[in-house]
Protein backbone atom coordinates (compact mmCIF):
# COMPACT_ATOMS: atom_id res chain seq x y z
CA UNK A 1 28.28 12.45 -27.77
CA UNK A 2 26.40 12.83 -31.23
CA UNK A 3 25.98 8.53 -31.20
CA UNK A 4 24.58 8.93 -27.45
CA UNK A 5 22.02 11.71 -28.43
CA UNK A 6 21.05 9.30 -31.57
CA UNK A 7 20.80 6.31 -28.98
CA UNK A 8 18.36 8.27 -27.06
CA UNK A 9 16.17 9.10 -29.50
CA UNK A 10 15.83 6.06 -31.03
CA UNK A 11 15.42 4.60 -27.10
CA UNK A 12 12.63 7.43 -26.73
CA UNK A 13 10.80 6.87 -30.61
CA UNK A 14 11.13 3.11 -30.84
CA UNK A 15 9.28 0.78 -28.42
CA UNK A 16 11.29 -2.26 -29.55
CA UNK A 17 14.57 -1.08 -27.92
CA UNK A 18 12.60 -0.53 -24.56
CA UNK A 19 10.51 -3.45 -24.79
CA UNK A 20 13.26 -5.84 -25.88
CA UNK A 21 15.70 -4.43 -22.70
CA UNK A 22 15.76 -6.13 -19.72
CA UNK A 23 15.84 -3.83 -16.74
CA UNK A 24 19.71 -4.59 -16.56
CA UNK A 25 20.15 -3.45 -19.85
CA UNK A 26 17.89 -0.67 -19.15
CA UNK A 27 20.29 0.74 -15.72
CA UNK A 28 23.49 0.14 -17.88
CA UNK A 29 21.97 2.97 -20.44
CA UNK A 30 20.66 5.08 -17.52
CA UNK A 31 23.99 5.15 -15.74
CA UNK A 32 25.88 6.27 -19.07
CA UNK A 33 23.21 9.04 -19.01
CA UNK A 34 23.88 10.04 -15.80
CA UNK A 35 27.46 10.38 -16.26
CA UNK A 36 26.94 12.45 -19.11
CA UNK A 37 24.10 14.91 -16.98
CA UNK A 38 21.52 13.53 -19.51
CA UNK A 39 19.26 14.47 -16.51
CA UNK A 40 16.03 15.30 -18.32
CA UNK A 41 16.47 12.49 -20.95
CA UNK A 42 16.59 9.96 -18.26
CA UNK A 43 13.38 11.16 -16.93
CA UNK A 44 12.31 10.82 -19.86
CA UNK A 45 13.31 7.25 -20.72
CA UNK A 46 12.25 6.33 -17.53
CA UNK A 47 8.50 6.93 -18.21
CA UNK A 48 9.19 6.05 -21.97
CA UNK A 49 9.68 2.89 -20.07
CA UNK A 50 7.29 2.24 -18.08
CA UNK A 51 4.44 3.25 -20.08
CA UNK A 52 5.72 0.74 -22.57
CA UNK A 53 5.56 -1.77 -19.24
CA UNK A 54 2.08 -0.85 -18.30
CA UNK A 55 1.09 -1.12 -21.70
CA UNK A 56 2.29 -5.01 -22.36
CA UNK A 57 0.75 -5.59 -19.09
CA UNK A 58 -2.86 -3.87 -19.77
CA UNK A 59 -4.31 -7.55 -20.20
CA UNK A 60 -3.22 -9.21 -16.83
CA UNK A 61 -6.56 -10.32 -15.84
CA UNK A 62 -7.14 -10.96 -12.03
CA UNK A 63 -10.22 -13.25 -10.87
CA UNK A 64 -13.04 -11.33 -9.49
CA UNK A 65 -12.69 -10.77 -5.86
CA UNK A 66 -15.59 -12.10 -3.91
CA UNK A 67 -16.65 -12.45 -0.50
CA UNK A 68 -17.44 -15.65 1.55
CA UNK A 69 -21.06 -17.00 1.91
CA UNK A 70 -22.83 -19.17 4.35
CA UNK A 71 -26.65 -19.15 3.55
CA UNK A 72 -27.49 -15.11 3.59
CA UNK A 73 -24.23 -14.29 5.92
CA UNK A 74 -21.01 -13.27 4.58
CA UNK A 75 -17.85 -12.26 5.28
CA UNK A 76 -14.21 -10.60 4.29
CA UNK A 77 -11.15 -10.50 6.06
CA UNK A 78 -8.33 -7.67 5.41
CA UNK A 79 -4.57 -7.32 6.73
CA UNK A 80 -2.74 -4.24 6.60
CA UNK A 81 0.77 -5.11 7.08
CA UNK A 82 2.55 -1.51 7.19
CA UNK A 83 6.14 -0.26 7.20
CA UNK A 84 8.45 -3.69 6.97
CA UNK A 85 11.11 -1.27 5.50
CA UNK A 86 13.06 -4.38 3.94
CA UNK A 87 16.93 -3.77 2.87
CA UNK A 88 16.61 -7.29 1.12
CA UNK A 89 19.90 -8.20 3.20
CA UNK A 90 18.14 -11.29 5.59
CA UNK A 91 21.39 -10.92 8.14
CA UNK A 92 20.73 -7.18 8.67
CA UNK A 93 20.85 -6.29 11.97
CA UNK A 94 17.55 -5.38 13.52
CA UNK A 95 17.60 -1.74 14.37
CA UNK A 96 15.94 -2.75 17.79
CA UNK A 97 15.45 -5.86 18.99
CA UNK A 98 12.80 -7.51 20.83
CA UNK A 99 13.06 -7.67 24.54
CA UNK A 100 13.97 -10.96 25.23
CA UNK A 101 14.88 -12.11 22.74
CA UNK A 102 18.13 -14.16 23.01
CA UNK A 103 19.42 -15.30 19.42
CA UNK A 104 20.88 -12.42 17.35
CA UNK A 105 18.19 -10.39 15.51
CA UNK A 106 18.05 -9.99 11.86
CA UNK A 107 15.78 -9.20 8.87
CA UNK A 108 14.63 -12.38 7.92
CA UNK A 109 12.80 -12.72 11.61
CA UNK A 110 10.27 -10.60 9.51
CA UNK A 111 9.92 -13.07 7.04
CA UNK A 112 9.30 -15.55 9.65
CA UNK A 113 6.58 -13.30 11.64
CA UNK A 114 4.56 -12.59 8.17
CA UNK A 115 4.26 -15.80 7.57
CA UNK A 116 2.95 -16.51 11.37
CA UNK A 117 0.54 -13.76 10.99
CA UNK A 118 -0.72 -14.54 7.68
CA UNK A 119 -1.37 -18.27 9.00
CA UNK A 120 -2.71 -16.64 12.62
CA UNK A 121 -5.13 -14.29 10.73
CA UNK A 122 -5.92 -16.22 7.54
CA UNK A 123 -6.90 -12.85 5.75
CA UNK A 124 -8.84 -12.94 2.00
CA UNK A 125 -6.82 -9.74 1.35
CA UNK A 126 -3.56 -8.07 2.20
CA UNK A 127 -2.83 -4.24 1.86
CA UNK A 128 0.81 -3.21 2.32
CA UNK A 129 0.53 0.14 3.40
CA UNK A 130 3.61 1.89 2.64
CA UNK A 131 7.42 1.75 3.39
CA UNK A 132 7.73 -2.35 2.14
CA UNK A 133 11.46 -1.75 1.25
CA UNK A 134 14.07 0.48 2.90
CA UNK A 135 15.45 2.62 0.33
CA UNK A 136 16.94 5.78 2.03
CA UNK A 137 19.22 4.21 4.23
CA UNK A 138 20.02 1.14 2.43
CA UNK A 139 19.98 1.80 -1.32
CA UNK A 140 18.49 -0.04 -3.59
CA UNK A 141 19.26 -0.48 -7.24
CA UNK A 142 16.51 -0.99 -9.78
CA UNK A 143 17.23 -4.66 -9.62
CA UNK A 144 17.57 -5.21 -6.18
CA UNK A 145 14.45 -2.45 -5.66
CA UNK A 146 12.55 -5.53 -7.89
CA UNK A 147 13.82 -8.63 -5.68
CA UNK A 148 12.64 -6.42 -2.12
CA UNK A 149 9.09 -6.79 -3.64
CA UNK A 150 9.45 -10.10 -4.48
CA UNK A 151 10.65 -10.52 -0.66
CA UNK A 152 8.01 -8.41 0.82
CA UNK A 153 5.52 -10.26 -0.92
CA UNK A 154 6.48 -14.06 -1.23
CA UNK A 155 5.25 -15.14 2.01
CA UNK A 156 1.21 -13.92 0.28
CA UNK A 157 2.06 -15.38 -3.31
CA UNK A 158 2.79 -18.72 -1.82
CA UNK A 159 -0.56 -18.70 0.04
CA UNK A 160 -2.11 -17.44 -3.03
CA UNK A 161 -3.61 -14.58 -1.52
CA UNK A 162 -4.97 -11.43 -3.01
CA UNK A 163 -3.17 -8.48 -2.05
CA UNK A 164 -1.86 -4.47 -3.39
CA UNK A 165 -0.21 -2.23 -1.60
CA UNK A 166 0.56 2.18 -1.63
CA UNK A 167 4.55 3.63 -1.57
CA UNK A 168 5.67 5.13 1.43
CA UNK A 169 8.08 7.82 1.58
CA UNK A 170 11.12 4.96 2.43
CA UNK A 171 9.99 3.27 -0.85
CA UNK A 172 11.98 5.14 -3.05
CA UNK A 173 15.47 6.38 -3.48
CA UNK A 174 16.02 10.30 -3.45
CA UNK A 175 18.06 9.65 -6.62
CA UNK A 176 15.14 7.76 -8.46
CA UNK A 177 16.73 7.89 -11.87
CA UNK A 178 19.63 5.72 -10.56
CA UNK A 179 18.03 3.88 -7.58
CA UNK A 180 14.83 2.33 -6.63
CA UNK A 181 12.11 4.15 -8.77
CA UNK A 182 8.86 3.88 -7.77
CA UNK A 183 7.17 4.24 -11.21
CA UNK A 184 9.36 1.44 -12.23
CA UNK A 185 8.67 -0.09 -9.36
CA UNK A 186 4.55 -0.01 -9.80
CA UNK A 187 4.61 -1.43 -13.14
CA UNK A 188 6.56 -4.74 -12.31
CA UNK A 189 4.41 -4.79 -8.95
CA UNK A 190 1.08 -4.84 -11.63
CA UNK A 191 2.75 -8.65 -13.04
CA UNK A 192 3.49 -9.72 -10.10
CA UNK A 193 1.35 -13.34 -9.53
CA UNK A 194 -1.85 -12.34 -6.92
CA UNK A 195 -1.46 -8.88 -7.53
CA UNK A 196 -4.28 -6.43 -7.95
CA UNK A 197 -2.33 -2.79 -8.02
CA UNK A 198 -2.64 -0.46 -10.41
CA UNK A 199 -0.29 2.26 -11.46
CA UNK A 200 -3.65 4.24 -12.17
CA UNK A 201 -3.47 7.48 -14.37
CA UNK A 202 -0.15 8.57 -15.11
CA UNK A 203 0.08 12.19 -14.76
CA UNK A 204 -1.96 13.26 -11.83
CA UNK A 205 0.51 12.98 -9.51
CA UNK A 206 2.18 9.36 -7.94
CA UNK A 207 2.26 5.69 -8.65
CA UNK A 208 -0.75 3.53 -7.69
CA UNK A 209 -3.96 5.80 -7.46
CA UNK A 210 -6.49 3.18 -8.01
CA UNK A 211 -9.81 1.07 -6.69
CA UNK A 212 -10.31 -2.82 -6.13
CA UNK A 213 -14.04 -3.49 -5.54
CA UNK A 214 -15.10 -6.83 -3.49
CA UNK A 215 -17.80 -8.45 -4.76
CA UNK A 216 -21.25 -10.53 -3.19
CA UNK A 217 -21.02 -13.66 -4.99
CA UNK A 218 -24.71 -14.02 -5.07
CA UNK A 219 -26.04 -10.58 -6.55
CA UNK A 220 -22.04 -10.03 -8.43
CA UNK A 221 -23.08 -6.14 -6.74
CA UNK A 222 -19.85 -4.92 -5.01
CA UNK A 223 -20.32 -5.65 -1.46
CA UNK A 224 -17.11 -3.43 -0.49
CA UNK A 225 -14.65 -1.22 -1.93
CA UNK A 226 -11.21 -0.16 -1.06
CA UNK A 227 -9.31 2.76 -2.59
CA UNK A 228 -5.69 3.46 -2.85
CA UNK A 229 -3.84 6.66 -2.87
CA UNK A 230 -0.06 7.63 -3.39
CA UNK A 231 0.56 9.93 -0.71
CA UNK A 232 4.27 10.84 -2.15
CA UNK A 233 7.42 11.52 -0.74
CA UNK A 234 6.01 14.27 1.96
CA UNK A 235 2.17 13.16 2.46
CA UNK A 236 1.14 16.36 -0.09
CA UNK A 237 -1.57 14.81 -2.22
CA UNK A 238 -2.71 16.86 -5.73
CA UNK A 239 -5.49 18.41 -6.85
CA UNK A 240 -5.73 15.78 -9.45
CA UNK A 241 -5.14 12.87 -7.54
CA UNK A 242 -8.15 13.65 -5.35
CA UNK A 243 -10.29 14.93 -8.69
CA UNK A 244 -9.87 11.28 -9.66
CA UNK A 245 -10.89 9.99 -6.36
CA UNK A 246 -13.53 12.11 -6.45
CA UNK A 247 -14.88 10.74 -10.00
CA UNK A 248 -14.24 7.20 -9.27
CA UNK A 249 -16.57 7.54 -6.23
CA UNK A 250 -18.99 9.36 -8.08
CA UNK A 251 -19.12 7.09 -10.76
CA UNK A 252 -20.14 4.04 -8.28
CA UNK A 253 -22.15 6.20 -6.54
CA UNK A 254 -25.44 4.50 -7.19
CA UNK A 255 -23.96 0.86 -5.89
CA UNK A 256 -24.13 2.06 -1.67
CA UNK A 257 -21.17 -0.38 -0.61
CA UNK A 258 -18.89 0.96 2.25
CA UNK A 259 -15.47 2.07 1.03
CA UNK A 260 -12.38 1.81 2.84
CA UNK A 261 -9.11 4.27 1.64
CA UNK A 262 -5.29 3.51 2.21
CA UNK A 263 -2.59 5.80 2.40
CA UNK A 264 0.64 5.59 4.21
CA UNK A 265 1.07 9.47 5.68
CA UNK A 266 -1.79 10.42 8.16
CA UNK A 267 -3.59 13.84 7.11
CA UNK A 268 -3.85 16.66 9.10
CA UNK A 269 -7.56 15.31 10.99
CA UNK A 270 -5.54 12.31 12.42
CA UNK A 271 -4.21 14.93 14.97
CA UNK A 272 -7.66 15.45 16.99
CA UNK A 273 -7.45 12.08 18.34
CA UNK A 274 -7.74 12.62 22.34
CA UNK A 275 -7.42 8.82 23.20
CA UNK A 276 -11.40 7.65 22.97
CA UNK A 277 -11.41 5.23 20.18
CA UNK A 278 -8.98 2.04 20.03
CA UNK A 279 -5.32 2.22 20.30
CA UNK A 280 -2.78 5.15 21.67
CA UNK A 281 -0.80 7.57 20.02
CA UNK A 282 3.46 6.76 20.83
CA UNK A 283 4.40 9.35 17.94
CA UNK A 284 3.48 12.72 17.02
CA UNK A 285 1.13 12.44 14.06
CA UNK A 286 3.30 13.26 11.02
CA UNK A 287 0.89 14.98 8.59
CA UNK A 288 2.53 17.67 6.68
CA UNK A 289 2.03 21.37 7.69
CA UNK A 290 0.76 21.74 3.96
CA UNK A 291 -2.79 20.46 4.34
CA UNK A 292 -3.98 19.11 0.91
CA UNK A 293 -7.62 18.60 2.20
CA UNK A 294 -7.64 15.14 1.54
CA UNK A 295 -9.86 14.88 4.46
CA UNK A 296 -12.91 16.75 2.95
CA UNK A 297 -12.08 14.95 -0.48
CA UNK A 298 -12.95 11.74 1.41
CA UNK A 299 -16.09 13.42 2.99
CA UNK A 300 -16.98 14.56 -0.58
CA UNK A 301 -16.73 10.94 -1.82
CA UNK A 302 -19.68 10.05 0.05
CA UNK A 303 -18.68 6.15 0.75
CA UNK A 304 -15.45 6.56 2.11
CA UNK A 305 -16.59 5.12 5.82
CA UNK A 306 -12.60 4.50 7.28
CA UNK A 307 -8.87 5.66 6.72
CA UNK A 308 -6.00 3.29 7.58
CA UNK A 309 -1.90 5.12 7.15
CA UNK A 310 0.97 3.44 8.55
CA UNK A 311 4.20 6.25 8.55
CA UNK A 312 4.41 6.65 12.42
CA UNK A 313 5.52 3.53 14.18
CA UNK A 314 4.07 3.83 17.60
CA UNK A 315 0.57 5.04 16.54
CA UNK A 316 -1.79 2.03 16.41
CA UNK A 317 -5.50 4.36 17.06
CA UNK A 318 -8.52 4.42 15.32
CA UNK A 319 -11.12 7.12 16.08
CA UNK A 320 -14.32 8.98 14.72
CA UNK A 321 -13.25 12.53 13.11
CA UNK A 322 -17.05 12.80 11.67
CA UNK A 323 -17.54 11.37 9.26
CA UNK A 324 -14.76 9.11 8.68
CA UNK A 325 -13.26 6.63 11.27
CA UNK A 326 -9.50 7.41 10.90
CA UNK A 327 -7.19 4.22 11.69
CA UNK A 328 -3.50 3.76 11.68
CA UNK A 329 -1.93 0.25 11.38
CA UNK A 330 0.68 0.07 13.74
CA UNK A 331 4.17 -0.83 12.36
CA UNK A 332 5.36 -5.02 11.14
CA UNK A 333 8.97 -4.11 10.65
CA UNK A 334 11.94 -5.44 12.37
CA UNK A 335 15.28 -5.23 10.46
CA UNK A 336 15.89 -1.59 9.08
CA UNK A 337 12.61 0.25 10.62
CA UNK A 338 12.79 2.05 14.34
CA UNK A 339 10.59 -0.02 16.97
CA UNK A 340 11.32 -0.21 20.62
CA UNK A 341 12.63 -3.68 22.24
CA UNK A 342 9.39 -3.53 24.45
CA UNK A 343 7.16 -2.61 21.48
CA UNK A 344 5.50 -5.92 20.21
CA UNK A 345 5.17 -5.55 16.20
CA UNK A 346 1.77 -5.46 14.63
CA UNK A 347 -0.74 -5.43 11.98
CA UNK A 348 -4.03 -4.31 11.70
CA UNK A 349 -7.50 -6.53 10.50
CA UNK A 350 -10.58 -5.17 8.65
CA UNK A 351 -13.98 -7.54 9.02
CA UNK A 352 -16.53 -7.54 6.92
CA UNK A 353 -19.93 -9.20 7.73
CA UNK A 354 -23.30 -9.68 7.24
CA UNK A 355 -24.90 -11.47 9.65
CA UNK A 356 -28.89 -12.03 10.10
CA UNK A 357 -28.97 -9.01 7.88
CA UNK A 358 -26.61 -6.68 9.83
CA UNK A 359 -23.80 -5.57 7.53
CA UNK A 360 -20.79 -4.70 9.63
CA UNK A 361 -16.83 -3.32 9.33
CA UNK A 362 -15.04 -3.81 12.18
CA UNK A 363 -11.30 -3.89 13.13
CA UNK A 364 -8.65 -4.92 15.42
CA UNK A 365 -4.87 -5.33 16.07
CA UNK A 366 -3.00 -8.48 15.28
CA UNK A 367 0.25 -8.37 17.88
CA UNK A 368 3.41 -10.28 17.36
CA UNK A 369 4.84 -12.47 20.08
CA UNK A 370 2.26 -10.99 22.78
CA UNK A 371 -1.27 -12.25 23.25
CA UNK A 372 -4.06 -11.01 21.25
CA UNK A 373 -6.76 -9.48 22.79
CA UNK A 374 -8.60 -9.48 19.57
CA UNK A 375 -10.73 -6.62 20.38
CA UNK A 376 -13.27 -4.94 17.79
CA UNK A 377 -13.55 -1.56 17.25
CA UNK A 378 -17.16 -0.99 14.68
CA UNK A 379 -16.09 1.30 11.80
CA UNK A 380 -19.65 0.68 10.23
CA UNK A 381 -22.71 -0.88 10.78
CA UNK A 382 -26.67 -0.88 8.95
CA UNK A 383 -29.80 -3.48 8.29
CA UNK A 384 -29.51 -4.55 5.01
CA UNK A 385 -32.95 -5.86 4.95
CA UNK A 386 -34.26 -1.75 5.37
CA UNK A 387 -34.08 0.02 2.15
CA UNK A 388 -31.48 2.34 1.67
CA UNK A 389 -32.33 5.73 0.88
């Protein structure tokens, strides 16, 4: 017992047994831990951990993002790809398969449909919205937590396209010092190749509060901004977490580019929708009863012009709640995640244009296997050649 407590201080004072680890090593000492009820010392190796990850990480440098010109029009193109819930097992039975659909369903169909929709959509950026890996049902181990995202994501990496992503509530094990760990998770997601998530600040609550700003290629001005935002196991969101939204909006305040924000809970506001917008409502709207006001943080922001959640499978609107459009995506999983057999998968894509001086952000639903309708629904529009005030 005394050579374990030694072990763990030395594992919590020097960096060069936790950098030198690899995360197999790293689960072998957890799991003696564990058996021994080391409960609070495993937390705190954990973020020991990680913190020694982010900071051998803090000089990954990603290329500026920048939009697409032609003359004085431009344009960006985003995909939200929500709730794929991957076990990682490609012969897992699909949960509920697609009407139709004659060969035996499995997970690695929704390998096959990213990669059609990526190809079908050609988007500059991908946002993963929450619930990428199936962790509740299907544990995961740290390592196998690690080779999901690699899953998840290989079909962007190989196009070499842009993308981050926000946890989901399915992300993570309910025995995180054992199984899939979303803080370890973040800081191996912030290496991975085409990656621009951040873990953000540490303390204020979640893994992967954070900002990636677009930028016009001409002027190097941001032309659009998206913000991300840990909406934890139960969709509560701090007091801290939205301080720091609050300051990183304030603190670009003087730049006047849209914003977009993605979570993967809907808030409390997402419940007023009464069908005029784009979309329909299948599920209730699964905001928790404890209303963290995230709503009027946005507001407060000032830029914040659209929402986009995933959580609810069978909830694909997008509607004005003044003064924020609030959008869901839809749901992209087969495999492990609920559907219906007559409910075609889908995705959700953000525009962004200027066009004889009309700056626009529009968006519609990408549908799997049925055809696209492809139409728009205007989140924001305004003459950029009148000065803005």
């Amino acid at each position: 017992m005394i050579r374990t407590l030694h072990f763990i201080l030395a594992f919590l004072i020097g960096t060069t047994i936790v950098t030198a680890c690899t995360i197999q090593e790293f689960t072998d000492f957890i799991e003696k831990l564990f058996k021994l009820g080391e409960i609070d010392a495993i937390n705190d190796a954990i973020d020991k951990y990680v913190k020694d990850s982010l900071s051998n990480s803090a000089n990954i440098q990603r290329p500026a993002l920048q939009v697409h010109t032609d003359g004085a029009n431009m344009k960006y193109r985003i995909l939200q790809i929500p709730d794929l819930h991957y076990t990682n097992f490609p012969l897992y039975i699909c949960d509920h398969k697609p009407n139709g659909m004659k060969k035996i369903c499995v997970e690695k169909y929704m390998t096959a449909m990213t990669s059609k929709m990526l190809d079908d959509v050609k988007p500059d950026y991908v946002v993963f919205s929450g619930d990428q890996i199936e962790s509740l049902i299907w544990p995961q181990s740290w390592k196998n937590s690690l080779a999901a995202i690699d899953t998840y994501s290989t079909e962007v990496n190989k196009r070499n396209i842009p993308w981050s992503m926000v946890f989901g509530n399915h992300d993570m094990s309910l025995a995180p010092q054992l199984f899939s760990n979303k803080k370890i998770m973040m800081s191996y997601i912030k290496t991975i190749k085409n990656s621009y998530a951040k873990y953000g600040p540490f303390d204020i609550g979640g893994a992967g509060n954070y900002q990636v700003a677009i930028k016009n290629s001409q002027t190097n001005s941001t032309a659009l901004r998206m913000y991300f935002l840990d909406t934890g196991r139960d969709g509560i969101v701090t007091e801290s977490q939205k301080t720091y939204m609050k300051s990183l909006a304030s603190s670009y305040k003087n730049e006047s580019a849209p914003a977009l924000m993605f979570f993967h809970f809907p808030i409390e506001e997402y419940k007023a929708f009464n069908g005029t917008g784009q979309g329909a409502r299948g599920d209730p709207v699964s905001a928790n009863k404890f209303n963290s006001h995230l709503f009027d943080a946005m507001v407060e922001m000032g830029d914040v012009k659209a929402s986009f959640c995933g959580h609810d499978h069978f909830n694909d609107f997008c509607f004005f709640k003044k003064p924020i459009h609030l959008c869901y995506g839809g749901s992209s999983g087969y495999g492990a995640a609920y559907g219906k057999g007559s409910y075609s998968r889908r995705a959700r894509v953000i525009d962004w244009k200027i066009n004889q001086g009309i700056e626009t952000i529009s968006t519609w639903q990408y549908f799997h296997q049925v055809a696209n309708t492809y139409q728009q629904y205007t989140i924001f529009e305004r003459n950029t050649t009148t000065k803005q005030v």
